[in-house]
PDB file of N, CA and C in Angstrom:
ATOM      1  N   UNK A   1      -9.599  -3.346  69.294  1.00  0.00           N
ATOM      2  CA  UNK A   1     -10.907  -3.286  68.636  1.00  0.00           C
ATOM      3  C   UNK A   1     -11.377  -4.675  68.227  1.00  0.00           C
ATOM      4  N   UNK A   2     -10.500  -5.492  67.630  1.00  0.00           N
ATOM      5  CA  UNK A   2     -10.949  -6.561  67.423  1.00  0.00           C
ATOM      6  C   UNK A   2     -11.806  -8.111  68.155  1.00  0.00           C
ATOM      7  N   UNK A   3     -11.120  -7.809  69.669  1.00  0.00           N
ATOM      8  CA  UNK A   3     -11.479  -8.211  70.676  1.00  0.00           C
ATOM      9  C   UNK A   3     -13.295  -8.214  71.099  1.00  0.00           C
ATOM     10  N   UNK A   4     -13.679  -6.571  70.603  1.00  0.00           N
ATOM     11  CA  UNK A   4     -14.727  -6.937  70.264  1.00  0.00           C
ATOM     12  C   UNK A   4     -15.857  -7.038  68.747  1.00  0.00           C
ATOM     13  N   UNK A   5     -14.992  -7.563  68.269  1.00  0.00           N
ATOM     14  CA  UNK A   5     -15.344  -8.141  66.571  1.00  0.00           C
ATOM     15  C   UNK A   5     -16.190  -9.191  66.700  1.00  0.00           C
ATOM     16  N   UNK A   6     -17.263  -9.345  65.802  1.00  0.00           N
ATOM     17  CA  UNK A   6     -17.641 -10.876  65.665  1.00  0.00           C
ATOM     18  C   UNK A   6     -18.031 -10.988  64.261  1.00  0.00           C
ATOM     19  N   UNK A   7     -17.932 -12.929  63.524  1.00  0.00           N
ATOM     20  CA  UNK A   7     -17.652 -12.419  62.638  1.00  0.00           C
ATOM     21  C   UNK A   7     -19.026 -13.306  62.257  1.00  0.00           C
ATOM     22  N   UNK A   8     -19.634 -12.561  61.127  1.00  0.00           N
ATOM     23  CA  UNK A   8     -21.066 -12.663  60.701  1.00  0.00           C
ATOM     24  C   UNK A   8     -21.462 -12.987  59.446  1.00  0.00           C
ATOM     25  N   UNK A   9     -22.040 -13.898  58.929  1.00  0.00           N
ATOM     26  CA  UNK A   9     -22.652 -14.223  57.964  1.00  0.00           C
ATOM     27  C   UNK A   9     -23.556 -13.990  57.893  1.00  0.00           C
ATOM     28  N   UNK A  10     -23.759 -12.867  56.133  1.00  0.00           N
ATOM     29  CA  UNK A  10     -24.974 -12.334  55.860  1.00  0.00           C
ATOM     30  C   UNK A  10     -25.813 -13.285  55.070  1.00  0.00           C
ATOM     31  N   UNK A  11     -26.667 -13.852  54.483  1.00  0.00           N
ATOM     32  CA  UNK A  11     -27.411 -14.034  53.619  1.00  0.00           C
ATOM     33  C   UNK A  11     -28.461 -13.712  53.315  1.00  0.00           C
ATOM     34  N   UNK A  12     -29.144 -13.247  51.872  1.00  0.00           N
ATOM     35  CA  UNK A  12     -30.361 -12.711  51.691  1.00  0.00           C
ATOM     36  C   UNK A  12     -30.642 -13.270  50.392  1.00  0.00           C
ATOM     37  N   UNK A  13     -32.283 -13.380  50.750  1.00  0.00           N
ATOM     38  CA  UNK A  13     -33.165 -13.566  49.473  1.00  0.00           C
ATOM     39  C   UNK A  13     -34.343 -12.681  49.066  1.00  0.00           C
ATOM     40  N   UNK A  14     -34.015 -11.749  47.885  1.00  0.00           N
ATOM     41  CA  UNK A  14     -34.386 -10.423  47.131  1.00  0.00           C
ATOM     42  C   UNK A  14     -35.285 -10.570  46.420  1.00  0.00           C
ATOM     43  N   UNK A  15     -36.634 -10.271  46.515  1.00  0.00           N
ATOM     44  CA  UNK A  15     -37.516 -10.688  45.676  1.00  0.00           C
ATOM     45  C   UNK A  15     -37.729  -9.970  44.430  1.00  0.00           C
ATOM     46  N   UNK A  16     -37.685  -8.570  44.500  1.00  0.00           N
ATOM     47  CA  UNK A  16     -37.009  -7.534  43.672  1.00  0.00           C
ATOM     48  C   UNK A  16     -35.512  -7.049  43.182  1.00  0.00           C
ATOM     49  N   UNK A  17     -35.433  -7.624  42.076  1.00  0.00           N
ATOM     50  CA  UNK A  17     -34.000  -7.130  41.242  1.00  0.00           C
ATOM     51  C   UNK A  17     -33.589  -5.894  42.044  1.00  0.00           C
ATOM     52  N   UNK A  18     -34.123  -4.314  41.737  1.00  0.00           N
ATOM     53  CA  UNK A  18     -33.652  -3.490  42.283  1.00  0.00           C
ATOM     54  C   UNK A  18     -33.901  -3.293  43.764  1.00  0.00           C
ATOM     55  N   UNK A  19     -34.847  -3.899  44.823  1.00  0.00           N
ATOM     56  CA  UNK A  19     -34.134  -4.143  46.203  1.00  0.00           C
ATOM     57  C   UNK A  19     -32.907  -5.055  46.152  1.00  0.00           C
ATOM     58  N   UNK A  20     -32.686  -5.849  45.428  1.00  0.00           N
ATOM     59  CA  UNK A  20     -31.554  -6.981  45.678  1.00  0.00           C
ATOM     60  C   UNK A  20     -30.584  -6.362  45.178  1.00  0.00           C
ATOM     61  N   UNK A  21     -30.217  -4.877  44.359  1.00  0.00           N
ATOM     62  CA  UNK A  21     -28.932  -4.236  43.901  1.00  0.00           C
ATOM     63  C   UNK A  21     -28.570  -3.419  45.206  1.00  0.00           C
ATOM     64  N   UNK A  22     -29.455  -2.938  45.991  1.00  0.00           N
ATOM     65  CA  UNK A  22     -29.840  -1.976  47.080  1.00  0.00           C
ATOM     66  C   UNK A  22     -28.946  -2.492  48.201  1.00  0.00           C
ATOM     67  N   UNK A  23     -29.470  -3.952  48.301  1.00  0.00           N
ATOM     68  CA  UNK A  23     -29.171  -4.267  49.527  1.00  0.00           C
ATOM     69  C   UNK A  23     -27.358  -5.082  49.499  1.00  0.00           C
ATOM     70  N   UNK A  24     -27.205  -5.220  47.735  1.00  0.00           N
ATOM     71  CA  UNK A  24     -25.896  -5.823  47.459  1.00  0.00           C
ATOM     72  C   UNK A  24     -24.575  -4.729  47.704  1.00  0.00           C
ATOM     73  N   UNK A  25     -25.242  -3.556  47.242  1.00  0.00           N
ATOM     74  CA  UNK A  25     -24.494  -2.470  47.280  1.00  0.00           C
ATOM     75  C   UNK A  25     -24.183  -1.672  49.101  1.00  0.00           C
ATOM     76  N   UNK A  26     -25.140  -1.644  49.385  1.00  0.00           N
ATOM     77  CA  UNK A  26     -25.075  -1.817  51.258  1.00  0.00           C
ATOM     78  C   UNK A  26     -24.130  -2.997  51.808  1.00  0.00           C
ATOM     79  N   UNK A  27     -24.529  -3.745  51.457  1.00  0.00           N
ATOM     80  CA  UNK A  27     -23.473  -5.027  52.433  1.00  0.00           C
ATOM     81  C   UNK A  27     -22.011  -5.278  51.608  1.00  0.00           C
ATOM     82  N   UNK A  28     -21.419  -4.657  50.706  1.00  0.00           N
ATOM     83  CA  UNK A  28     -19.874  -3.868  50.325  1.00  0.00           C
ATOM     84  C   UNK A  28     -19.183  -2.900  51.727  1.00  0.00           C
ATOM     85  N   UNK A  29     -20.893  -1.906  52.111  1.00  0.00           N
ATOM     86  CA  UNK A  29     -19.815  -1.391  52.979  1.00  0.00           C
ATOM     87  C   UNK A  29     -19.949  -2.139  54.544  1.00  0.00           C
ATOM     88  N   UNK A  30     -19.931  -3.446  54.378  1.00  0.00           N
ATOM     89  CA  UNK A  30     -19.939  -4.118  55.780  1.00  0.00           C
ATOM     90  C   UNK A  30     -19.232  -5.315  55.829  1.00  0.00           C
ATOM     91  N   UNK A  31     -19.017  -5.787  54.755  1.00  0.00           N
ATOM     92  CA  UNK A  31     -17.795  -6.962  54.775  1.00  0.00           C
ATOM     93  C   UNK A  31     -17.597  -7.665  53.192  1.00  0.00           C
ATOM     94  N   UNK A  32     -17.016  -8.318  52.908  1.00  0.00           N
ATOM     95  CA  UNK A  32     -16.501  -9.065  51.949  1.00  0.00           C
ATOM     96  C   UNK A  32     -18.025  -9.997  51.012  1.00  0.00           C
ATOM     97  N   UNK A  33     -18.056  -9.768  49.967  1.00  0.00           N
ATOM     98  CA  UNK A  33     -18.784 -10.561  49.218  1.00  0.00           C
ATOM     99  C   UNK A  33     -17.879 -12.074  48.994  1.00  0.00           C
ATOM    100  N   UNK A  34     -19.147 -13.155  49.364  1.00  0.00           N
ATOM    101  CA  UNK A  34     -18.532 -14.826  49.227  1.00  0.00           C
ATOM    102  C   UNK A  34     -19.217 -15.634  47.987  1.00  0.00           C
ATOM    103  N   UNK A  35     -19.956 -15.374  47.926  1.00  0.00           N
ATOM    104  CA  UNK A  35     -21.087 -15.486  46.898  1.00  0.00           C
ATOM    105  C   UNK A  35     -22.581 -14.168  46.527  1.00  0.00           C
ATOM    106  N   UNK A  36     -23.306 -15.003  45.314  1.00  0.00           N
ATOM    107  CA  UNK A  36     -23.885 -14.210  44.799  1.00  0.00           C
ATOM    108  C   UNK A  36     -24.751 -13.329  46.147  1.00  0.00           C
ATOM    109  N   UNK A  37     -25.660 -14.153  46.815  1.00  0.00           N
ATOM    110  CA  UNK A  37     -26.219 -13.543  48.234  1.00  0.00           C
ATOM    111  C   UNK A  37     -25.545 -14.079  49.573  1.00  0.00           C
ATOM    112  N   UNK A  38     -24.158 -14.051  49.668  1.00  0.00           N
ATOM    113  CA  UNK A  38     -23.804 -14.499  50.526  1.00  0.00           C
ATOM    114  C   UNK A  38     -22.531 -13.297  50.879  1.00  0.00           C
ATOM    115  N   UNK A  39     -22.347 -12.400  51.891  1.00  0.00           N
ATOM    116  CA  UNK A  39     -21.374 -11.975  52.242  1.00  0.00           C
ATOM    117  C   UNK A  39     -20.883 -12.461  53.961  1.00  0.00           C
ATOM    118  N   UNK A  40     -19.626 -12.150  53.964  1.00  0.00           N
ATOM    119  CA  UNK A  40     -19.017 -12.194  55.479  1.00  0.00           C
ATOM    120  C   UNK A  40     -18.428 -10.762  55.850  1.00  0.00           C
ATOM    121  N   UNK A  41     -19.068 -10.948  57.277  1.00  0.00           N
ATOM    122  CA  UNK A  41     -18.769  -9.257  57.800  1.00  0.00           C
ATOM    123  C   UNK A  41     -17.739  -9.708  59.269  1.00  0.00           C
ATOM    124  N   UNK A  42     -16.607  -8.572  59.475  1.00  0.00           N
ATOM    125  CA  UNK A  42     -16.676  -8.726  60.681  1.00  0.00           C
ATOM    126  C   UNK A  42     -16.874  -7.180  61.883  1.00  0.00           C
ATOM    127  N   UNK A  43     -17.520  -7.302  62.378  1.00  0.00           N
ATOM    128  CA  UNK A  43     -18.495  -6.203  62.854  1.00  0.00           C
ATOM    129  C   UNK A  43     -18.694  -6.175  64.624  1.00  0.00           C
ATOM    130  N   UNK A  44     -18.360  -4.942  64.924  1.00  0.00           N
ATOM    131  CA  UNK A  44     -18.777  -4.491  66.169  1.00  0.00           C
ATOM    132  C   UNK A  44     -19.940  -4.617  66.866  1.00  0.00           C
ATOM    133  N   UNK A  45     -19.952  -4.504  67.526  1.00  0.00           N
ATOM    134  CA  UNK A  45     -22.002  -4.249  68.372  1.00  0.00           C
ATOM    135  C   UNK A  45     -22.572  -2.968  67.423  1.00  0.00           C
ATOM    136  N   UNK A  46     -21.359  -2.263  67.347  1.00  0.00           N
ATOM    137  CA  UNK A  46     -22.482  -0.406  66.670  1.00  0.00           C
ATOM    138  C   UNK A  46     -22.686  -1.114  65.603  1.00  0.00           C
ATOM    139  N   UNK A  47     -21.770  -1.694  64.582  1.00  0.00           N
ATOM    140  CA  UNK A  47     -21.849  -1.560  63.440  1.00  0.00           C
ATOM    141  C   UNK A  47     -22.780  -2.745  63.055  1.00  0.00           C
ATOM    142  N   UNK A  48     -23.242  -3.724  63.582  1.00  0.00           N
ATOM    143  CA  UNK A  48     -24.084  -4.954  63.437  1.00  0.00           C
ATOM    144  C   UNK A  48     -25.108  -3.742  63.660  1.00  0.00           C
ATOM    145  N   UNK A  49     -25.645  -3.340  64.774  1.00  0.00           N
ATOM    146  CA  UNK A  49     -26.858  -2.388  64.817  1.00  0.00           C
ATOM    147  C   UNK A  49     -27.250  -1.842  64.026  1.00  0.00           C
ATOM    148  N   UNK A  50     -26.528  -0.975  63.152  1.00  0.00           N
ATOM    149  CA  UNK A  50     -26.547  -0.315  61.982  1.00  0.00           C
ATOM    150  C   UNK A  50     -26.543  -1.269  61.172  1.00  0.00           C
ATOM    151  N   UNK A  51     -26.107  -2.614  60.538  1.00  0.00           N
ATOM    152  CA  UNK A  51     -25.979  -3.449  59.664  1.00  0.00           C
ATOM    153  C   UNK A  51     -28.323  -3.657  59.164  1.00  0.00           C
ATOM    154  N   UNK A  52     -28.057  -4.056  60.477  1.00  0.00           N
ATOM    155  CA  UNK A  52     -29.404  -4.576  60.713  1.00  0.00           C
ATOM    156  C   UNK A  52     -30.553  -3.440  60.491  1.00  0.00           C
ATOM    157  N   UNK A  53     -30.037  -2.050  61.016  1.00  0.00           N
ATOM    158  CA  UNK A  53     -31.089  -0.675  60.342  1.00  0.00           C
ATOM    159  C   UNK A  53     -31.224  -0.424  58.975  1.00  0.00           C
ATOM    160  N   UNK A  54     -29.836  -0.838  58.456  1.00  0.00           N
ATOM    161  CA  UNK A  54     -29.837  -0.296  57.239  1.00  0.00           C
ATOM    162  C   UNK A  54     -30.628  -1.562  56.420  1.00  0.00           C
ATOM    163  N   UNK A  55     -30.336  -2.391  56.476  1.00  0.00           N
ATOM    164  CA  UNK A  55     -31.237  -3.693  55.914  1.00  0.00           C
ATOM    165  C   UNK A  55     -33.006  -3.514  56.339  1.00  0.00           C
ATOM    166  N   UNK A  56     -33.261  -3.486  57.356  1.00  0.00           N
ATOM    167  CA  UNK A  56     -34.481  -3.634  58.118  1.00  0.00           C
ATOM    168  C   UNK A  56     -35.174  -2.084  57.125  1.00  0.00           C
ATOM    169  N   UNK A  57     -34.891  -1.140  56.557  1.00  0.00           N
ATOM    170  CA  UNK A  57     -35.085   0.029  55.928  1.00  0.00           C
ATOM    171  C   UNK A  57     -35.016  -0.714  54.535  1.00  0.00           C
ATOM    172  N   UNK A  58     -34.008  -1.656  53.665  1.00  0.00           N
ATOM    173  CA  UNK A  58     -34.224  -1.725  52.569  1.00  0.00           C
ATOM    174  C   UNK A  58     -35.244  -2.704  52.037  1.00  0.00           C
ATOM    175  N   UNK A  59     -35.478  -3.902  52.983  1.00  0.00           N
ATOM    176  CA  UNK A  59     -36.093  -4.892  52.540  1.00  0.00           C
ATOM    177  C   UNK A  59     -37.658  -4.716  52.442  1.00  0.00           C
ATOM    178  N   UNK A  60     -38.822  -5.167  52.189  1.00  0.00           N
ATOM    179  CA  UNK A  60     -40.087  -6.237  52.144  1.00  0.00           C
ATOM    180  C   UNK A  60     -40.384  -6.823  52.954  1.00  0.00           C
ATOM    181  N   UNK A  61     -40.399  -7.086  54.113  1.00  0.00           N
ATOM    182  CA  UNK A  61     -40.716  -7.972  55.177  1.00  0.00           C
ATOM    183  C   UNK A  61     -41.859  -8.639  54.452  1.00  0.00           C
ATOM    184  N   UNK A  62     -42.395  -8.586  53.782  1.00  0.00           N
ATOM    185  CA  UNK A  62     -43.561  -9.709  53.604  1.00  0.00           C
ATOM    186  C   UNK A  62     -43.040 -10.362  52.126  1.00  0.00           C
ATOM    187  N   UNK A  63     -41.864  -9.711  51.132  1.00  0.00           N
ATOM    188  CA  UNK A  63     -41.117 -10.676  50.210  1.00  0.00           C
ATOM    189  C   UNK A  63     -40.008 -11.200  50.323  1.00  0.00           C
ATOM    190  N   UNK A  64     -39.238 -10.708  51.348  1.00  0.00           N
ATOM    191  CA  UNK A  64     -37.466 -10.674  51.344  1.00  0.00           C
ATOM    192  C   UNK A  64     -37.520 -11.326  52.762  1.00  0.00           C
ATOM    193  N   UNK A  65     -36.029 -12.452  52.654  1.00  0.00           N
ATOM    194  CA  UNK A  65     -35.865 -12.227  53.486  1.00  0.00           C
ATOM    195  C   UNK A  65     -34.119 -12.518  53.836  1.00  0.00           C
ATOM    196  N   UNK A  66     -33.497 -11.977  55.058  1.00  0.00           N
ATOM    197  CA  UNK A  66     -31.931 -11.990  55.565  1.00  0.00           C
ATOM    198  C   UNK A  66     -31.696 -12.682  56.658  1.00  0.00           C
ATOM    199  N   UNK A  67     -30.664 -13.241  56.696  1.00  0.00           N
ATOM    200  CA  UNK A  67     -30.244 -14.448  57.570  1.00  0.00           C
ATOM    201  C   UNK A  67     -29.070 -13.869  57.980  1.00  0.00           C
ATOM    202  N   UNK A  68     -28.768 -13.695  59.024  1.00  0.00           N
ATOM    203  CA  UNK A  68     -27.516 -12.840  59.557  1.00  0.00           C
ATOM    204  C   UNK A  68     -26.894 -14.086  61.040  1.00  0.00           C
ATOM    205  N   UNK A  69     -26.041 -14.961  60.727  1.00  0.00           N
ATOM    206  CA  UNK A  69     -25.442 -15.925  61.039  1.00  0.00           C
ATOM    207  C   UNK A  69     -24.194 -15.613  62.014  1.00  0.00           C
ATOM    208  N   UNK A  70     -24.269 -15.653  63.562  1.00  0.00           N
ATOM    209  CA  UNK A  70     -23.105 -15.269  64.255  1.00  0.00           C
ATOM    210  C   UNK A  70     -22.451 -16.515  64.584  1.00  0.00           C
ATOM    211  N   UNK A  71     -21.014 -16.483  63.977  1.00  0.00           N
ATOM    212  CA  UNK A  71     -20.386 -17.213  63.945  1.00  0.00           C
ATOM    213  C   UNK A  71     -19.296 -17.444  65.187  1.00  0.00           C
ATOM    214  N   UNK A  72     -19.031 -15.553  66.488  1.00  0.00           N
ATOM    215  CA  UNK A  72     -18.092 -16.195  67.067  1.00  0.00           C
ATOM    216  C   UNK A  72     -17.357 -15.102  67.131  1.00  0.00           C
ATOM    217  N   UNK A  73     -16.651 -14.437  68.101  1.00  0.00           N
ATOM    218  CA  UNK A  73     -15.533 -13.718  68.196  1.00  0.00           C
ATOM    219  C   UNK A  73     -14.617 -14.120  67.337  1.00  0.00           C
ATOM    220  N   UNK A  74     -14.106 -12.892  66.583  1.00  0.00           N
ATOM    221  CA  UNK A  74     -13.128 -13.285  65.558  1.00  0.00           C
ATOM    222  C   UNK A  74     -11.979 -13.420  65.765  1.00  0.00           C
ATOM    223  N   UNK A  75     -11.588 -13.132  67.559  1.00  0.00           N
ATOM    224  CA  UNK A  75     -10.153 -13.597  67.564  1.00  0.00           C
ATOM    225  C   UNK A  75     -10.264 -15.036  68.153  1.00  0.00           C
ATOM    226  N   UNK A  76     -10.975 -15.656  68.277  1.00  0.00           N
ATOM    227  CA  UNK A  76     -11.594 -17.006  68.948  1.00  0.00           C
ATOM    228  C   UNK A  76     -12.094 -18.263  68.114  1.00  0.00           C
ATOM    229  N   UNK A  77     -12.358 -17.365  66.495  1.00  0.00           N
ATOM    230  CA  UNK A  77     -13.521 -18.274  65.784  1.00  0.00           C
ATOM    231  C   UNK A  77     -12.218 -18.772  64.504  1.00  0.00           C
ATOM    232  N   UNK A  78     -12.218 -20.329  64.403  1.00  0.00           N
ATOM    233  CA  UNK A  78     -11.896 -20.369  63.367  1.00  0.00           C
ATOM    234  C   UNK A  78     -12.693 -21.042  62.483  1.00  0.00           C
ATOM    235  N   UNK A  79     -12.988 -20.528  61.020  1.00  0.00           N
ATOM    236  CA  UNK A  79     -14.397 -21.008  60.464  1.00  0.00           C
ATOM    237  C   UNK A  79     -14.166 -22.521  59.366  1.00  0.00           C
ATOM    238  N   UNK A  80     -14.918 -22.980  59.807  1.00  0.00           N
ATOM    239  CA  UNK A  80     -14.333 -24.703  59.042  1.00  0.00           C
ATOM    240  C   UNK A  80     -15.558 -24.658  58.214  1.00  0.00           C
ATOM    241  N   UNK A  81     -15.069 -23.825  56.651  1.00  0.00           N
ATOM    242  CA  UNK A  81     -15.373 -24.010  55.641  1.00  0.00           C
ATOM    243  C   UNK A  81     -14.786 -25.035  54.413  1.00  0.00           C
ATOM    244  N   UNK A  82     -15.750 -25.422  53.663  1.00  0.00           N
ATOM    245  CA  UNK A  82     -15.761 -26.376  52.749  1.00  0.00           C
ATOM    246  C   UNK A  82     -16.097 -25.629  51.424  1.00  0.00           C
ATOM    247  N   UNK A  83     -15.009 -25.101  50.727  1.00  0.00           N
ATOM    248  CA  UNK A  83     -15.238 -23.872  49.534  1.00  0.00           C
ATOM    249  C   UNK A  83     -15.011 -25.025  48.076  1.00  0.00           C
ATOM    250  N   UNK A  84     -15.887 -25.808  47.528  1.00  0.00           N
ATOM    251  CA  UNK A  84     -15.652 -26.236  46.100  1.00  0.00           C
ATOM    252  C   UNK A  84     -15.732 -25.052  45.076  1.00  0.00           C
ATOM    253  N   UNK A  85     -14.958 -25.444  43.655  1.00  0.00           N
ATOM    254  CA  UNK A  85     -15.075 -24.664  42.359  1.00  0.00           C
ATOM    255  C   UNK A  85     -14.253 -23.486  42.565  1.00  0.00           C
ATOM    256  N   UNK A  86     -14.377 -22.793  41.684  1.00  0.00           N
ATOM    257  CA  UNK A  86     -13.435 -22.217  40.632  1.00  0.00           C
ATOM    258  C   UNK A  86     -12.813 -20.832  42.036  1.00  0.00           C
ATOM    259  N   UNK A  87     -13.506 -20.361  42.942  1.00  0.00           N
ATOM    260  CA  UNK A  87     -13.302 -19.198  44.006  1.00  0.00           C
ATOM    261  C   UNK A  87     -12.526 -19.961  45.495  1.00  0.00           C
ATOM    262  N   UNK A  88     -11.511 -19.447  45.820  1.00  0.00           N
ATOM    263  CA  UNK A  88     -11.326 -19.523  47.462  1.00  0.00           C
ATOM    264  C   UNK A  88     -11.918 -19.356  48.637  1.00  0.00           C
ATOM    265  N   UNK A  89     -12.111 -19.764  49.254  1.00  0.00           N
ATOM    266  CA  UNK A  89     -12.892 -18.634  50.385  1.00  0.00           C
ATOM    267  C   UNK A  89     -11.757 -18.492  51.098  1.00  0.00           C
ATOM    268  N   UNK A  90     -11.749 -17.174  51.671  1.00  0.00           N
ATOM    269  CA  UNK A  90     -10.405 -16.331  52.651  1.00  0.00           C
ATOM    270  C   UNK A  90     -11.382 -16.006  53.571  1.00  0.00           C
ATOM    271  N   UNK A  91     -11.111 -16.141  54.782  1.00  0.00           N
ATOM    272  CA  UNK A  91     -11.569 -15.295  55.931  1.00  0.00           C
ATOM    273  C   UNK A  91     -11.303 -13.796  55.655  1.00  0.00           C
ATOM    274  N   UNK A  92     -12.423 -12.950  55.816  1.00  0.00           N
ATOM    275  CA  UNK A  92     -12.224 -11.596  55.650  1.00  0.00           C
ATOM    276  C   UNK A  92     -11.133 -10.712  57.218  1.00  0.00           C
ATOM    277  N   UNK A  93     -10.255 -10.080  56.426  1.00  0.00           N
ATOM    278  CA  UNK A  93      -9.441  -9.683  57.517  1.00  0.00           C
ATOM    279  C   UNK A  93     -10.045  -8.286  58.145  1.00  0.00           C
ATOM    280  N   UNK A  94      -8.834  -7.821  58.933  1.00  0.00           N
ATOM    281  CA  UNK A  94      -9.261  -6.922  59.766  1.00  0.00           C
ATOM    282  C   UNK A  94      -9.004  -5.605  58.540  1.00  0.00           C
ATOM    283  N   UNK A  95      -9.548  -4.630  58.407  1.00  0.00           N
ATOM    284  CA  UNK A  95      -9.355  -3.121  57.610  1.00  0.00           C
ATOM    285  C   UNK A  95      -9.657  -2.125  58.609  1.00  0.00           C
ATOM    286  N   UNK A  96      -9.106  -1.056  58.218  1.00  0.00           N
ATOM    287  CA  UNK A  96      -9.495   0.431  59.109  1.00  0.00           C
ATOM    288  C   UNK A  96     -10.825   0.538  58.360  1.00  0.00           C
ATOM    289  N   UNK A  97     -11.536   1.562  59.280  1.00  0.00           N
ATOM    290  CA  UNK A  97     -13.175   2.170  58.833  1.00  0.00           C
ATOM    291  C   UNK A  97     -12.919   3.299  58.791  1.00  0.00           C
ATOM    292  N   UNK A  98     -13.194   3.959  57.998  1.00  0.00           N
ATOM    293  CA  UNK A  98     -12.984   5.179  57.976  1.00  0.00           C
ATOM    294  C   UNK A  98     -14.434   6.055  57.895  1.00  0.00           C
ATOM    295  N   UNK A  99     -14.826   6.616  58.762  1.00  0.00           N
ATOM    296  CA  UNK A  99     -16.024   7.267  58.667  1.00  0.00           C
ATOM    297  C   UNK A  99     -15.971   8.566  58.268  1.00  0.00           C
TER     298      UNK A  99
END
């Protein structure tokens, strides 16, 4: 499965408090929170599709907007991050999905 993984950086800017809880609480079930609007996913073709429905349904297109950053097959990609202050950054690993 992983083979076809890629691994994705979300970012968003919420112009509304409660769209921005909406869309924080959605991208939990798609990968790892890195910062305040910043998560890392690593995600299939279905599940990017769906990433992108379920967002494209919560946002504002004329206030909000999401930056969805492909970084790279995740058995291929190694990510050369620069993490200052008080948090680590970990590459998010592989988990079962359980639907």
């Amino acid at each position: 499965m992983s083979a076809n993984e890629r691994l994705y950086f979300v970012v968003y800017d919420i112009a509304d408090t409660k769209r921005w809880r909406s869309v924080f609480r959605t991208m939990h079930g798609y990968g790892e929170w890195v910062q305040l609007s910043v998560f890392q996913c690593r995600l299939s073709q279905v599940r990017h599709a769906e990433l992108i429905a379920d967002l494209d349904g919560l946002i504002h297109h004329d206030q909000d907007h999401v930056v969805i950053v492909d970084v790279g097959q995740v058995d291929r990609v190694v990510p050369r991050i620069v993490s200052l202050g008080k948090r680590n950054y970990n590459p998010v690993e592989r988990e079962s999905v359980i639907v």
